[in-house]
C-alpha atoms as a PDB file:
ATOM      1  CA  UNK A   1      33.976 110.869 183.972  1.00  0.00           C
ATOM      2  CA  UNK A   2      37.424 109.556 183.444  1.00  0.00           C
ATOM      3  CA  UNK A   3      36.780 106.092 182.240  1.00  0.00           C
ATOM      4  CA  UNK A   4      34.097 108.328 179.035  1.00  0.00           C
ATOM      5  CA  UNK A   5      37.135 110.211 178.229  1.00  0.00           C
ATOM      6  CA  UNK A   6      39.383 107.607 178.571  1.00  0.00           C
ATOM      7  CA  UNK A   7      37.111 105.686 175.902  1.00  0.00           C
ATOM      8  CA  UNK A   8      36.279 109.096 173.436  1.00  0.00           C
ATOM      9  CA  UNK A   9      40.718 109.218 173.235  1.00  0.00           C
ATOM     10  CA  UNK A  10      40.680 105.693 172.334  1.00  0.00           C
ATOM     11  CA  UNK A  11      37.482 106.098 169.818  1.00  0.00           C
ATOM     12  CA  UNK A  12      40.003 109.234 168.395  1.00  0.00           C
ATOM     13  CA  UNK A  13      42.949 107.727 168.147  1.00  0.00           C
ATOM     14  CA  UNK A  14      41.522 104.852 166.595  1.00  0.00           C
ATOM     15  CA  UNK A  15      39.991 107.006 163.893  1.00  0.00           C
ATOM     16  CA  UNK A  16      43.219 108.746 163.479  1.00  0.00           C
ATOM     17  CA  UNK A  17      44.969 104.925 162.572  1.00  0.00           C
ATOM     18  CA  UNK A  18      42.031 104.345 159.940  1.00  0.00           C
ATOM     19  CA  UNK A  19      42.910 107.307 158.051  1.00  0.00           C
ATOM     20  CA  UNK A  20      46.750 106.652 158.323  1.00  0.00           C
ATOM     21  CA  UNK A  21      46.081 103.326 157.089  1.00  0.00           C
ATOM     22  CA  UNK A  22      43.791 104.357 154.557  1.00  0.00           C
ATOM     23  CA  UNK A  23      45.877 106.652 153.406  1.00  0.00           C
ATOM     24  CA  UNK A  24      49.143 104.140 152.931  1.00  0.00           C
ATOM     25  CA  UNK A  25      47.162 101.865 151.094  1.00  0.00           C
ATOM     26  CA  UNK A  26      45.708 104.322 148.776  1.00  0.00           C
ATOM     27  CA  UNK A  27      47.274 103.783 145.061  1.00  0.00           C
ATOM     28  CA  UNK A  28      47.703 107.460 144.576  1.00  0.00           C
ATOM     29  CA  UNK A  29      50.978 108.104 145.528  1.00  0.00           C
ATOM     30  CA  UNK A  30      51.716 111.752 146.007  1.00  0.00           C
ATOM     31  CA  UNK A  31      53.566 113.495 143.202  1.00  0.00           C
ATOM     32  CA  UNK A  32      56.602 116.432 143.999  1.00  0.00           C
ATOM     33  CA  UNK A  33      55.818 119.393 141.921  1.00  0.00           C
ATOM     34  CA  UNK A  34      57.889 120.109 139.342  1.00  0.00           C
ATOM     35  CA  UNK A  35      59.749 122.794 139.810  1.00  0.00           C
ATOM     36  CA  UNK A  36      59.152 125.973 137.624  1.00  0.00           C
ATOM     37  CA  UNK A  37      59.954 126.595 134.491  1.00  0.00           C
ATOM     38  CA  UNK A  38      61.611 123.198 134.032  1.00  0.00           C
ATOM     39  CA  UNK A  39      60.384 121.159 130.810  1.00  0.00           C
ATOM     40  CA  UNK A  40      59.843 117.877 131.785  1.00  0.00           C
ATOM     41  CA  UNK A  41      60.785 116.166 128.315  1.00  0.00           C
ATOM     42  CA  UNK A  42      63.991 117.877 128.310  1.00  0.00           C
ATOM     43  CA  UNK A  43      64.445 116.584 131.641  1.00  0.00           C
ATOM     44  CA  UNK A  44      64.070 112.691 130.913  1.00  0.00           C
ATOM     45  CA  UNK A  45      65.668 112.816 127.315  1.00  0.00           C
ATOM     46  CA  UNK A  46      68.731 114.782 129.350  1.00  0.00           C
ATOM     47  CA  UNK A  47      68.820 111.577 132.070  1.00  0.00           C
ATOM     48  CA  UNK A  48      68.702 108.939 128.483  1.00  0.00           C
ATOM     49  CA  UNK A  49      70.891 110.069 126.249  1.00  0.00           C
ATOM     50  CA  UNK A  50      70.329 108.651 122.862  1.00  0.00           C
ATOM     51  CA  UNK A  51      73.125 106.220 121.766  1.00  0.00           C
ATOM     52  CA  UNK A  52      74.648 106.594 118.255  1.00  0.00           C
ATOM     53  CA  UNK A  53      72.953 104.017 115.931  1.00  0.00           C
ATOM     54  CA  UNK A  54      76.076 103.007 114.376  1.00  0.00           C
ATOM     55  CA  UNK A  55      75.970  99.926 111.237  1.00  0.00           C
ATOM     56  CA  UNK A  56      73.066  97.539 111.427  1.00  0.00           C
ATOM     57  CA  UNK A  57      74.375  93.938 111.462  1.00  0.00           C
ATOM     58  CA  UNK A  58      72.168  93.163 108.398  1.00  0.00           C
ATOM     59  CA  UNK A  59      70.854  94.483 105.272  1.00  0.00           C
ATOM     60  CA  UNK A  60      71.192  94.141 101.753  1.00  0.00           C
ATOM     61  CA  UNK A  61      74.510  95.313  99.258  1.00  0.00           C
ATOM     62  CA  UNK A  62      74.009  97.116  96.073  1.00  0.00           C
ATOM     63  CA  UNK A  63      77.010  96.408  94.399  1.00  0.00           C
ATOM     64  CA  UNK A  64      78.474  99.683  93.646  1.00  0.00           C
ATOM     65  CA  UNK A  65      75.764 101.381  95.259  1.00  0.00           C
ATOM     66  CA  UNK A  66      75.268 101.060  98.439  1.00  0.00           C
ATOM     67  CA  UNK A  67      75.185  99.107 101.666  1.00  0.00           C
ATOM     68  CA  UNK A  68      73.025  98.980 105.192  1.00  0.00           C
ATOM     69  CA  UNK A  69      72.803 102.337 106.552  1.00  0.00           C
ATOM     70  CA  UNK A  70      75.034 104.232 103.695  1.00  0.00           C
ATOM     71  CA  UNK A  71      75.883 104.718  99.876  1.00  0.00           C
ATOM     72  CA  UNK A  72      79.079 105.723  98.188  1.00  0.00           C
ATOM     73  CA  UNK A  73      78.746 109.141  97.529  1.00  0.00           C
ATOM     74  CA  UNK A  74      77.391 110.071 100.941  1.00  0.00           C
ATOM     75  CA  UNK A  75      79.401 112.780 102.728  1.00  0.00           C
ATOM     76  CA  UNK A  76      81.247 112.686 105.170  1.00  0.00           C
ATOM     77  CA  UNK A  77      78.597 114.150 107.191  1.00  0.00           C
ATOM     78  CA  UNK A  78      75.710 112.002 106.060  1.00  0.00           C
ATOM     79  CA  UNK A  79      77.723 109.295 107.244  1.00  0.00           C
ATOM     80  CA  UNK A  80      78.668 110.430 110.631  1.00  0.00           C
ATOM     81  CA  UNK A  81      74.582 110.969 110.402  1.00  0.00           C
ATOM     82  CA  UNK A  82      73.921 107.542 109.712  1.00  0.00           C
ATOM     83  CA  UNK A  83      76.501 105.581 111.881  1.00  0.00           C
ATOM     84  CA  UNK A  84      77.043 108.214 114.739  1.00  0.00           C
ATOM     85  CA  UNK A  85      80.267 110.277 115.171  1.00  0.00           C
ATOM     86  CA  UNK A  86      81.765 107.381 117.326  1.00  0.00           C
ATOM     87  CA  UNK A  87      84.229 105.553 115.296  1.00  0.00           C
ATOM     88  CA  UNK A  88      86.971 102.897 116.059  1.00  0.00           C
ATOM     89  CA  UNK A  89      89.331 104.636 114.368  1.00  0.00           C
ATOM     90  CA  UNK A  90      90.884 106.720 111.872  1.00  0.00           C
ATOM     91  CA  UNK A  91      93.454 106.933 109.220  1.00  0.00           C
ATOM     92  CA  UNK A  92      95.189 109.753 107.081  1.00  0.00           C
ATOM     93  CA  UNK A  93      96.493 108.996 103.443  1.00  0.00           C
ATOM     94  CA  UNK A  94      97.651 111.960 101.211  1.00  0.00           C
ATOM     95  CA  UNK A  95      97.831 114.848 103.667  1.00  0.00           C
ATOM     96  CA  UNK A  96      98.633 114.782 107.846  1.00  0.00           C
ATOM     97  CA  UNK A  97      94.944 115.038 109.682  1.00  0.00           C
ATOM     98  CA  UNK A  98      93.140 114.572 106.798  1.00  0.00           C
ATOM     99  CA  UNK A  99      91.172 111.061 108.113  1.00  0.00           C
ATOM    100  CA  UNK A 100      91.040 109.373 104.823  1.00  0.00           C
ATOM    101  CA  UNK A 101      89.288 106.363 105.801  1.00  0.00           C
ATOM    102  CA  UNK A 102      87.383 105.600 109.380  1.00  0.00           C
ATOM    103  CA  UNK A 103      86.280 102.551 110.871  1.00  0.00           C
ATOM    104  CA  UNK A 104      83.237 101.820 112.587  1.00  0.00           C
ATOM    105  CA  UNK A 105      82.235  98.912 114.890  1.00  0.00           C
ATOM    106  CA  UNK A 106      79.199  97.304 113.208  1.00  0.00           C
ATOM    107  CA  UNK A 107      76.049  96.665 116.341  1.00  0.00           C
ATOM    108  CA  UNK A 108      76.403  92.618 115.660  1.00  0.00           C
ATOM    109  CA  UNK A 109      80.238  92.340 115.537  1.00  0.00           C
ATOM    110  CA  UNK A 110      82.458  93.292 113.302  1.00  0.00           C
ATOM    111  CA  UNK A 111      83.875  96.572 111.692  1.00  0.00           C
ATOM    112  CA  UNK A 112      83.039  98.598 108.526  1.00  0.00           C
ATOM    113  CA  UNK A 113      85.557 100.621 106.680  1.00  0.00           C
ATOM    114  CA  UNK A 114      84.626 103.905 105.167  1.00  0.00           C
ATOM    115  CA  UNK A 115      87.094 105.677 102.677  1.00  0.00           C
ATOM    116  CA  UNK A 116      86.666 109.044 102.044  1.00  0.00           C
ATOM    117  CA  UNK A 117      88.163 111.462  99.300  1.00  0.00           C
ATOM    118  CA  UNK A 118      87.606 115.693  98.716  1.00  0.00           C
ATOM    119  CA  UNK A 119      84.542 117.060  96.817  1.00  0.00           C
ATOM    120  CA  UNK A 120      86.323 117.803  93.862  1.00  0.00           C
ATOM    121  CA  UNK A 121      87.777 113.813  93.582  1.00  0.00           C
ATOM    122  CA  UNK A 122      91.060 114.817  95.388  1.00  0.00           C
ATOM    123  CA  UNK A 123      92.637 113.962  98.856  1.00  0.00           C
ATOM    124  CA  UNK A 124      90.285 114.062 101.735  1.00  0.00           C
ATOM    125  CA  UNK A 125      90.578 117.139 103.864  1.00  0.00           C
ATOM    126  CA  UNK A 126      88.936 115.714 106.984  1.00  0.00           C
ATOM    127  CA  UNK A 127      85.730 118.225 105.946  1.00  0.00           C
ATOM    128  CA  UNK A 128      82.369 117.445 106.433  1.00  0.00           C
ATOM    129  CA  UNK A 129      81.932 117.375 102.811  1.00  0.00           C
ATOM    130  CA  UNK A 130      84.547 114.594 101.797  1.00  0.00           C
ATOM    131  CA  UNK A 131      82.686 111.972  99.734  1.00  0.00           C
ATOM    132  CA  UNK A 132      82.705 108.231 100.061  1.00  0.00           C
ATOM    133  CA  UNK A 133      84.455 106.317  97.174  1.00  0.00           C
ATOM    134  CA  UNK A 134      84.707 102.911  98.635  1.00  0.00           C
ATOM    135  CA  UNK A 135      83.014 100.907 101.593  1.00  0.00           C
ATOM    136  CA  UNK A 136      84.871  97.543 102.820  1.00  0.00           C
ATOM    137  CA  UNK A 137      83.902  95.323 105.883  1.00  0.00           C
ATOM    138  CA  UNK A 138      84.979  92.472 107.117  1.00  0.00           C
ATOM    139  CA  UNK A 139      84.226  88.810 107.841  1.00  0.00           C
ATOM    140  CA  UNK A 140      82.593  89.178 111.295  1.00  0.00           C
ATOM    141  CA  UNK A 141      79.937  91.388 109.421  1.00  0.00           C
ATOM    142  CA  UNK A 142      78.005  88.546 108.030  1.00  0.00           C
ATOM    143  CA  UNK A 143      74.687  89.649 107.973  1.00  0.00           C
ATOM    144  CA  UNK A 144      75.411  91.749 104.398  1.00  0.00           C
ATOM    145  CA  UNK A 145      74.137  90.099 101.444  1.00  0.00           C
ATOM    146  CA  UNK A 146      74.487  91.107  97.928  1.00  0.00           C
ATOM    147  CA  UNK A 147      72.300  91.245  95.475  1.00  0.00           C
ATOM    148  CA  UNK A 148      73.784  88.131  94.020  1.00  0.00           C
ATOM    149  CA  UNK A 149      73.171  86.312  97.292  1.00  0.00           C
ATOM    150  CA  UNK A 150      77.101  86.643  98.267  1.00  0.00           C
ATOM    151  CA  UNK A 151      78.283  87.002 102.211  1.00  0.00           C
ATOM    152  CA  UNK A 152      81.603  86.246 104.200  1.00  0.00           C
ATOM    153  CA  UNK A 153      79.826  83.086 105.629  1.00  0.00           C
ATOM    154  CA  UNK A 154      79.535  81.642 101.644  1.00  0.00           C
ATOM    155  CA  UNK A 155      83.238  82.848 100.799  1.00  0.00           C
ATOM    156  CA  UNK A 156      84.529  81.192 103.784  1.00  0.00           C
ATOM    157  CA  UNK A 157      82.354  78.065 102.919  1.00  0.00           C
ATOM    158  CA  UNK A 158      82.217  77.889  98.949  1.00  0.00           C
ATOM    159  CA  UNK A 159      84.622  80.410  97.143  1.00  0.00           C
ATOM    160  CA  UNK A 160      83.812  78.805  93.926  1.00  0.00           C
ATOM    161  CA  UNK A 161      80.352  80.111  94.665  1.00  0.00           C
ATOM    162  CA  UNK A 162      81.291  83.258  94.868  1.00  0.00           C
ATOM    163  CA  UNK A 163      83.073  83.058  91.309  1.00  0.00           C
ATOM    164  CA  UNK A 164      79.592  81.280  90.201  1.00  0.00           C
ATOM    165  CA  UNK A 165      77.597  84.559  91.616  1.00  0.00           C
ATOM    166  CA  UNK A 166      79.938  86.844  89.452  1.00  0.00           C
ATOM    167  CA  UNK A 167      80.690  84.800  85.946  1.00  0.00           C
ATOM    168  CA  UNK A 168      82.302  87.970  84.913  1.00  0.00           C
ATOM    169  CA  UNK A 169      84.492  89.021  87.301  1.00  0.00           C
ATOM    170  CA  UNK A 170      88.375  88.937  86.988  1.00  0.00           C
ATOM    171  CA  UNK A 171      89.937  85.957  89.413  1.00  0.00           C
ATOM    172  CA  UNK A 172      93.127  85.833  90.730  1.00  0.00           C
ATOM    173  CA  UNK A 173      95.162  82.730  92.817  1.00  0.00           C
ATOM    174  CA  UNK A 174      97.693  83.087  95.431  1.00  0.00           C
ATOM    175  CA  UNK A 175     100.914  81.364  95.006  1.00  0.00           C
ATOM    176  CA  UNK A 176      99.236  77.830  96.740  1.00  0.00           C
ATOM    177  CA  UNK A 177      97.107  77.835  94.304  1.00  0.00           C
ATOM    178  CA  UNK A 178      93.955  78.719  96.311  1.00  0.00           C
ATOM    179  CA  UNK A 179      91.174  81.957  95.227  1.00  0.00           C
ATOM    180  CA  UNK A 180      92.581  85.660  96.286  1.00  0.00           C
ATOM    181  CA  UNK A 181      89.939  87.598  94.948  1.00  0.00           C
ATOM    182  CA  UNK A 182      87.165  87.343  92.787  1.00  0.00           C
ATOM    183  CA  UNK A 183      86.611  91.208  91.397  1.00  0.00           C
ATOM    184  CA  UNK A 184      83.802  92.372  89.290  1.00  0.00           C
ATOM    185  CA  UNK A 185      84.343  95.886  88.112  1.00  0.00           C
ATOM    186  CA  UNK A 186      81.595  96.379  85.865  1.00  0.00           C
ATOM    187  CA  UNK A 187      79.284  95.718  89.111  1.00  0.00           C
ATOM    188  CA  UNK A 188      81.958  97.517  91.792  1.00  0.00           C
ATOM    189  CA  UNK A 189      82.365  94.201  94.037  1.00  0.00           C
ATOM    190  CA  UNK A 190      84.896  93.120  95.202  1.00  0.00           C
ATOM    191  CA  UNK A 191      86.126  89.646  97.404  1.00  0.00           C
ATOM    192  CA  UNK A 192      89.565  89.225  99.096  1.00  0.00           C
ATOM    193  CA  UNK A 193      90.666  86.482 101.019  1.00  0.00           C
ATOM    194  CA  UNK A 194      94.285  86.836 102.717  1.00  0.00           C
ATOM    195  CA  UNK A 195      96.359  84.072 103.804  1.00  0.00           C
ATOM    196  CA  UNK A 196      98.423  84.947 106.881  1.00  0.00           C
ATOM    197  CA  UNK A 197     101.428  82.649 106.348  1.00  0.00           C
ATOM    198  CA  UNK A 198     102.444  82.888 110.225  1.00  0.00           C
ATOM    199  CA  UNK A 199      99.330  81.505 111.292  1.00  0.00           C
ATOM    200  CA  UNK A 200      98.060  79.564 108.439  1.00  0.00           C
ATOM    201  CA  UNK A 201      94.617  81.427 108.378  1.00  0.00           C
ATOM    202  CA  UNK A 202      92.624  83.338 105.570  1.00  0.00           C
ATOM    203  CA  UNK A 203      91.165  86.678 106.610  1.00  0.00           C
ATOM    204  CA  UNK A 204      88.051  87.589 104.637  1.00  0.00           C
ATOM    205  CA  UNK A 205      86.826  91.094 103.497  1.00  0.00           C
ATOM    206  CA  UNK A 206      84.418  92.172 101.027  1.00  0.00           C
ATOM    207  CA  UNK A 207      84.089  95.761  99.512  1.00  0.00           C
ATOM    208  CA  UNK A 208      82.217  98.314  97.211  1.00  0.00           C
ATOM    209  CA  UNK A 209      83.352 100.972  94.542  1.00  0.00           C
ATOM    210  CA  UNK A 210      82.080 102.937  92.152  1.00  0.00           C
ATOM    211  CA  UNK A 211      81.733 100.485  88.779  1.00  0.00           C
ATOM    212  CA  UNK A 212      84.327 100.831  86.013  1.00  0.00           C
ATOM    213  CA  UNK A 213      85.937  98.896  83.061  1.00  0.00           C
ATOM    214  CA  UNK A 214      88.532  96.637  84.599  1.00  0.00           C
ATOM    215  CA  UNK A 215      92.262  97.214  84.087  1.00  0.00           C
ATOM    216  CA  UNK A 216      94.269  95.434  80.873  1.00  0.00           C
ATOM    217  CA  UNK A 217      95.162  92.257  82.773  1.00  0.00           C
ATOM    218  CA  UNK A 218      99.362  93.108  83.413  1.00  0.00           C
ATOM    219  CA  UNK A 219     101.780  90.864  81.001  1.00  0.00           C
ATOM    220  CA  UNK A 220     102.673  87.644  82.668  1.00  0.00           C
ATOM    221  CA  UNK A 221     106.241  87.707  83.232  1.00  0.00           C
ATOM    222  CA  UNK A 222     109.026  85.635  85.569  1.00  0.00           C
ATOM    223  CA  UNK A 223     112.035  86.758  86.819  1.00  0.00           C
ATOM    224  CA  UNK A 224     114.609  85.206  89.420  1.00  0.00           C
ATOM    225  CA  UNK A 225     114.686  87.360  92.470  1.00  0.00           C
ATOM    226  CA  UNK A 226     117.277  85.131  94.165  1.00  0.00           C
ATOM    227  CA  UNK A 227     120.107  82.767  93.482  1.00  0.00           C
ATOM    228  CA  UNK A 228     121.405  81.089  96.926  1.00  0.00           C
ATOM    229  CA  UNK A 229     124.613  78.696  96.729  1.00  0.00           C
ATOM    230  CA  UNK A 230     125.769  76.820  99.546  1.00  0.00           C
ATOM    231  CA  UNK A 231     129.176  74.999  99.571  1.00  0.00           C
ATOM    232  CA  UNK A 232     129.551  71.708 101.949  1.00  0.00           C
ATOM    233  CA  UNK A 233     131.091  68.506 102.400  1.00  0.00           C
ATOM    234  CA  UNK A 234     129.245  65.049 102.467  1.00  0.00           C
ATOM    235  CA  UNK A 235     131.084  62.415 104.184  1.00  0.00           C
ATOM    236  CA  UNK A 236     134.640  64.138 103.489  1.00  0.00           C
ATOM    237  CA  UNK A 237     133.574  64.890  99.567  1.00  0.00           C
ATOM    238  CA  UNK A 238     132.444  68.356  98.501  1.00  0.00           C
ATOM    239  CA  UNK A 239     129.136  69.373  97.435  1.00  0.00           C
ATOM    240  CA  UNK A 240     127.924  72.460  95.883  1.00  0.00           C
ATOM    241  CA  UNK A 241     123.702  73.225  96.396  1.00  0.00           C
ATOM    242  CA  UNK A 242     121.856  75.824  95.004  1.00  0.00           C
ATOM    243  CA  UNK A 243     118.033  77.586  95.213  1.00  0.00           C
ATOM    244  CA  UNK A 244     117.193  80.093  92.417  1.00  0.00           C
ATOM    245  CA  UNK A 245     114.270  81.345  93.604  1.00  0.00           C
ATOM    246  CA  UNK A 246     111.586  82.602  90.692  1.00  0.00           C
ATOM    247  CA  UNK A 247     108.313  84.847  90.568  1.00  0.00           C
ATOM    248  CA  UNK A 248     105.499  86.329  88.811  1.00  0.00           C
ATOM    249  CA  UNK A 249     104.746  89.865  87.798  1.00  0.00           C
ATOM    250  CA  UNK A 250     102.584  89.778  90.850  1.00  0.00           C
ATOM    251  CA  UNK A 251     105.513  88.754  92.672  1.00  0.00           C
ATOM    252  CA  UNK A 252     104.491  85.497  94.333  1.00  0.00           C
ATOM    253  CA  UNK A 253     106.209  82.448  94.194  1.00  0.00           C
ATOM    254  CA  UNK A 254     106.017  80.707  90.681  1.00  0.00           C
ATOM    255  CA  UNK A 255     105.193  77.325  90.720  1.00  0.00           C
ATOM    256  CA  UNK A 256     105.725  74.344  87.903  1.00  0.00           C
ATOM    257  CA  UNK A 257     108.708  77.097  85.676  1.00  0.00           C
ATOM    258  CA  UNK A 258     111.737  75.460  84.029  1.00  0.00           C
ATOM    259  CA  UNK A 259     114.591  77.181  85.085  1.00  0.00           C
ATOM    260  CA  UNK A 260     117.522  76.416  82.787  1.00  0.00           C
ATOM    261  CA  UNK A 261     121.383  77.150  83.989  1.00  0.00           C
ATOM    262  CA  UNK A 262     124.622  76.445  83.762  1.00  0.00           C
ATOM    263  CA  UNK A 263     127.418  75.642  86.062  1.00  0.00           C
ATOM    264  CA  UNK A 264     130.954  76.904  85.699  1.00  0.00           C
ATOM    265  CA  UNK A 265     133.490  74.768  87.182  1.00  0.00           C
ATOM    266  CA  UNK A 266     137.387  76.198  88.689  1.00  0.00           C
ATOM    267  CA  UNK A 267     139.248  75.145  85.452  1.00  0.00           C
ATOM    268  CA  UNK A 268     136.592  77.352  83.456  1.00  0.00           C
ATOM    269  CA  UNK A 269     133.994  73.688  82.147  1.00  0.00           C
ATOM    270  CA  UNK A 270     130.569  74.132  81.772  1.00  0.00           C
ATOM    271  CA  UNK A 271     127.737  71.819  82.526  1.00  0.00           C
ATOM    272  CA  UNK A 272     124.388  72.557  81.873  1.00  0.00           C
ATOM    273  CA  UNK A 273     121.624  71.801  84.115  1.00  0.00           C
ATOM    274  CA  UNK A 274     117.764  72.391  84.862  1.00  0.00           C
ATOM    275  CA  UNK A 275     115.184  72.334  87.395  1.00  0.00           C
ATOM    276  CA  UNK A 276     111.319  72.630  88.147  1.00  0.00           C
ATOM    277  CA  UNK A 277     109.873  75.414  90.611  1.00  0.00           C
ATOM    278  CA  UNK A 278     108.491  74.007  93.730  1.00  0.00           C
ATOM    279  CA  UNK A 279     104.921  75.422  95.022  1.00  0.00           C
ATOM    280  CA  UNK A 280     107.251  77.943  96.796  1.00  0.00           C
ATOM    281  CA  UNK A 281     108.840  79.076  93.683  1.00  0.00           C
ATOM    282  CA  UNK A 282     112.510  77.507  94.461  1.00  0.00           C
ATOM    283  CA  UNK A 283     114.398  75.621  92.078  1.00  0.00           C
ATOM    284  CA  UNK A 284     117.106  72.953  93.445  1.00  0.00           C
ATOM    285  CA  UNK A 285     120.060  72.023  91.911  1.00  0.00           C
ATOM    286  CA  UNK A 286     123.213  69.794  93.386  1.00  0.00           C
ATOM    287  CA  UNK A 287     126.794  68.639  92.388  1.00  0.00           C
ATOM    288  CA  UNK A 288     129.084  66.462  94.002  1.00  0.00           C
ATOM    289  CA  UNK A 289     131.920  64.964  94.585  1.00  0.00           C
ATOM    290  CA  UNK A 290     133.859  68.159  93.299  1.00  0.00           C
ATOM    291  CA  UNK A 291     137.557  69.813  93.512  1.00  0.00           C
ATOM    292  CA  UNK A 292     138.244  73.039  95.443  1.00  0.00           C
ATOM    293  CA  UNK A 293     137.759  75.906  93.710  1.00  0.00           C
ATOM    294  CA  UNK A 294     135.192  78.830  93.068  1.00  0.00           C
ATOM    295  CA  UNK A 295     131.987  78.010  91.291  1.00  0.00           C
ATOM    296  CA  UNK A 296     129.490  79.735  89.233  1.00  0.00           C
ATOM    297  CA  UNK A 297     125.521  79.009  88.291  1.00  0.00           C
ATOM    298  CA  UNK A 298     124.053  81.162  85.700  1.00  0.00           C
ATOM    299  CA  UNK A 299     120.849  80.989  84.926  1.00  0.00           C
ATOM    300  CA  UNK A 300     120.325  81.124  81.309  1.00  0.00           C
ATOM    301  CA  UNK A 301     116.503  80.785  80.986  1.00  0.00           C
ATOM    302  CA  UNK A 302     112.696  80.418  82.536  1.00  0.00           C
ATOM    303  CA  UNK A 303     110.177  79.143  80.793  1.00  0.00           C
ATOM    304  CA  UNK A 304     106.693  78.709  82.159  1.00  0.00           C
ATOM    305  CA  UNK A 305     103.571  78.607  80.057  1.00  0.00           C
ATOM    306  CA  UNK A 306     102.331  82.113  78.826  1.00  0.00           C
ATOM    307  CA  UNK A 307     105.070  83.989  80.750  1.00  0.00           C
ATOM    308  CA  UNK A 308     108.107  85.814  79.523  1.00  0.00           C
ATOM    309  CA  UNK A 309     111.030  85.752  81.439  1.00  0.00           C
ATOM    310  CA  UNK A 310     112.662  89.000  82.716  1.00  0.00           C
ATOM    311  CA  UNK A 311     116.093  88.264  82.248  1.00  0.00           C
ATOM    312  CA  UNK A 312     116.897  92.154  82.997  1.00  0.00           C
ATOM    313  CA  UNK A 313     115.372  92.582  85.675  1.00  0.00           C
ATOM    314  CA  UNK A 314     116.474  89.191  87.156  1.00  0.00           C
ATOM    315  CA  UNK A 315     119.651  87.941  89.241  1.00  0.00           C
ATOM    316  CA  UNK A 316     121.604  85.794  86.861  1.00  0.00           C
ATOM    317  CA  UNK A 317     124.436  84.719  88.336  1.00  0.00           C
ATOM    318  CA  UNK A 318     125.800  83.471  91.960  1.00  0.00           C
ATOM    319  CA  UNK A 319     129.419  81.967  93.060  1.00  0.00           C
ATOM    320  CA  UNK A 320     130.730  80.122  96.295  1.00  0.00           C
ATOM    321  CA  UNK A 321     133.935  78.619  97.026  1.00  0.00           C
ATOM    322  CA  UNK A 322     134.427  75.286  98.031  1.00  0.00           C
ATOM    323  CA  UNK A 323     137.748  74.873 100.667  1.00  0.00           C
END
């Protein structure tokens, strides 16, 4: 009698395993209930917020239209629509608070600079209705192409292809000589490249703006904006040095101008000299061999091809005493 139930518990229990096992490896996992009056697509969206899609790294310009993601004339809320509300930064110009122009991180690399003004073509008022008047981004953003086929990559690489793209624009040189910006107004593109003189490296942006005639070009004028005199001795004889330093109307250095002066010696003599600009707009001059006494330079002219010298608005005259 024992030994039968001693076999029916172990027939049971081994049924009981069967199940258990069956059970485990079943596929059908058992599901909590959800909990009422919870909605379950609130629930997941709530656990994955959506990010803010901010400025796709590519796309296509319209000059003075638009770019990726945004146009000029958007407001200020279509923007924050379009790039999220998330920006780098922001700046005031015109009035305290009034976030004139915002930056916003661009999804590839890079930054995109928004500038905002009021409805009614005033100062921005930080408002959701502020209007975009101009759009500039910068070199890291180089998946934006223009119509004309121009990006940061081909203005690092080719300027002069960038002047080819844009025949019309208006194209202006820095004082070495190299491109500055190539700006076609009719169109509403613009291309700057900025030499940092500590470093030695250009810094590239492009922009948009609404199209318009382009300024009268400003009258091509030098002036001298410094006269430096140094007074020394050379092996025991006395020597008098001097840098008149000259610009342009867009005050960078001057290169290749004739500077005509004249040097007036202790006793009251005059002798006239001249010298050529360097690249950094300096002119040199040197006596030697010469008594003690004060002297005087004063320069008397400038002439450089299609420029008028400023003689009024110019330092014209510089002493130093030699012991």
């Amino acid at each position: 009698m024992f030994s039968r139930m001693s076999r029916a518990t172990v027939i049971g229990f081994m049924a009981v395993a069967l199940a258990v096992l069956a059970m485990s490896c079943s596929t059908d996992k058992p599901v909590a209930p959800t909990p009422p009056n919870t909605d379950v697509t609130t629930q997941t969206a709530a656990a994955s917020p959506p990010s803010d899609p901010g400025p796709p790294a590519e796309g296509i310009v319209v000059e003075g239209v638009t770019v990726p993601g945004i146009a000029l004339g958007f407001t200020r809320a279509q923007v924050e629509e379009a790039y999220g509300d998330e920006t780098l930064w922001c700046q005031s110009n015109g009035a305290p608070g009034n976030r004139a122009f915002c930056a916003w991180a661009v999804s590839g690399g890079g930054q995109v600079d928004v500038h905002f003004r009021g409805p009614d073509g005033g100062v921005a008022g930080n408002s959701p209705d502020d209007v975009v008047f101009k759009i500039t981004w910068y070199e890291a953003v180089s998946g934006w192409t223009t119509t004309a086929g121009v990006n940061t990559t081909l203005a690092r690489e080719n300027p002069e292809a960038v002047i080819a793209a844009y025949p019309n624009a208006r194209v202006t040189y820095n004082q070495f000589g190299s491109i500055y910006s190539v700006v076609d107004y009719p169109q509403g593109i613009e291309v700057i490249w900025v030499l940092n003189f500590y470093t030695g490296t250009t810094h590239i942006h492009m922009s948009i703006f609404y199209p318009r005639e382009a300024p009268p070009l400003p009258e091509q004028i030098t002036y001298v904006y410094t006269i430096d005199l140094l007074a020394n001795k050379v092996k025991g004889k006395r020597q008098i040095r001097a840098w008149v330093g000259v610009r342009n109307q867009a005050h960078l250095a001057a290169s290749g101008a004739t500077v005509f002066a004249r040097w007036t010696f202790p006793d009251g003599t005059t002798q006239a000299a001249e010298s050529v600009t360097f690249g950094s707009g300096n002119a040199y001059f040197e006596i030697n061999d010469v008594p003690r006494g004060t002297y005087i330079l004063t320069v008397e002219d400038v002439v450089l091809e299609d420029h008028r010298f400023d003689s009024e608005n110019s330092v014209l005259s510089e002493s130093v005493k030699a012991k």
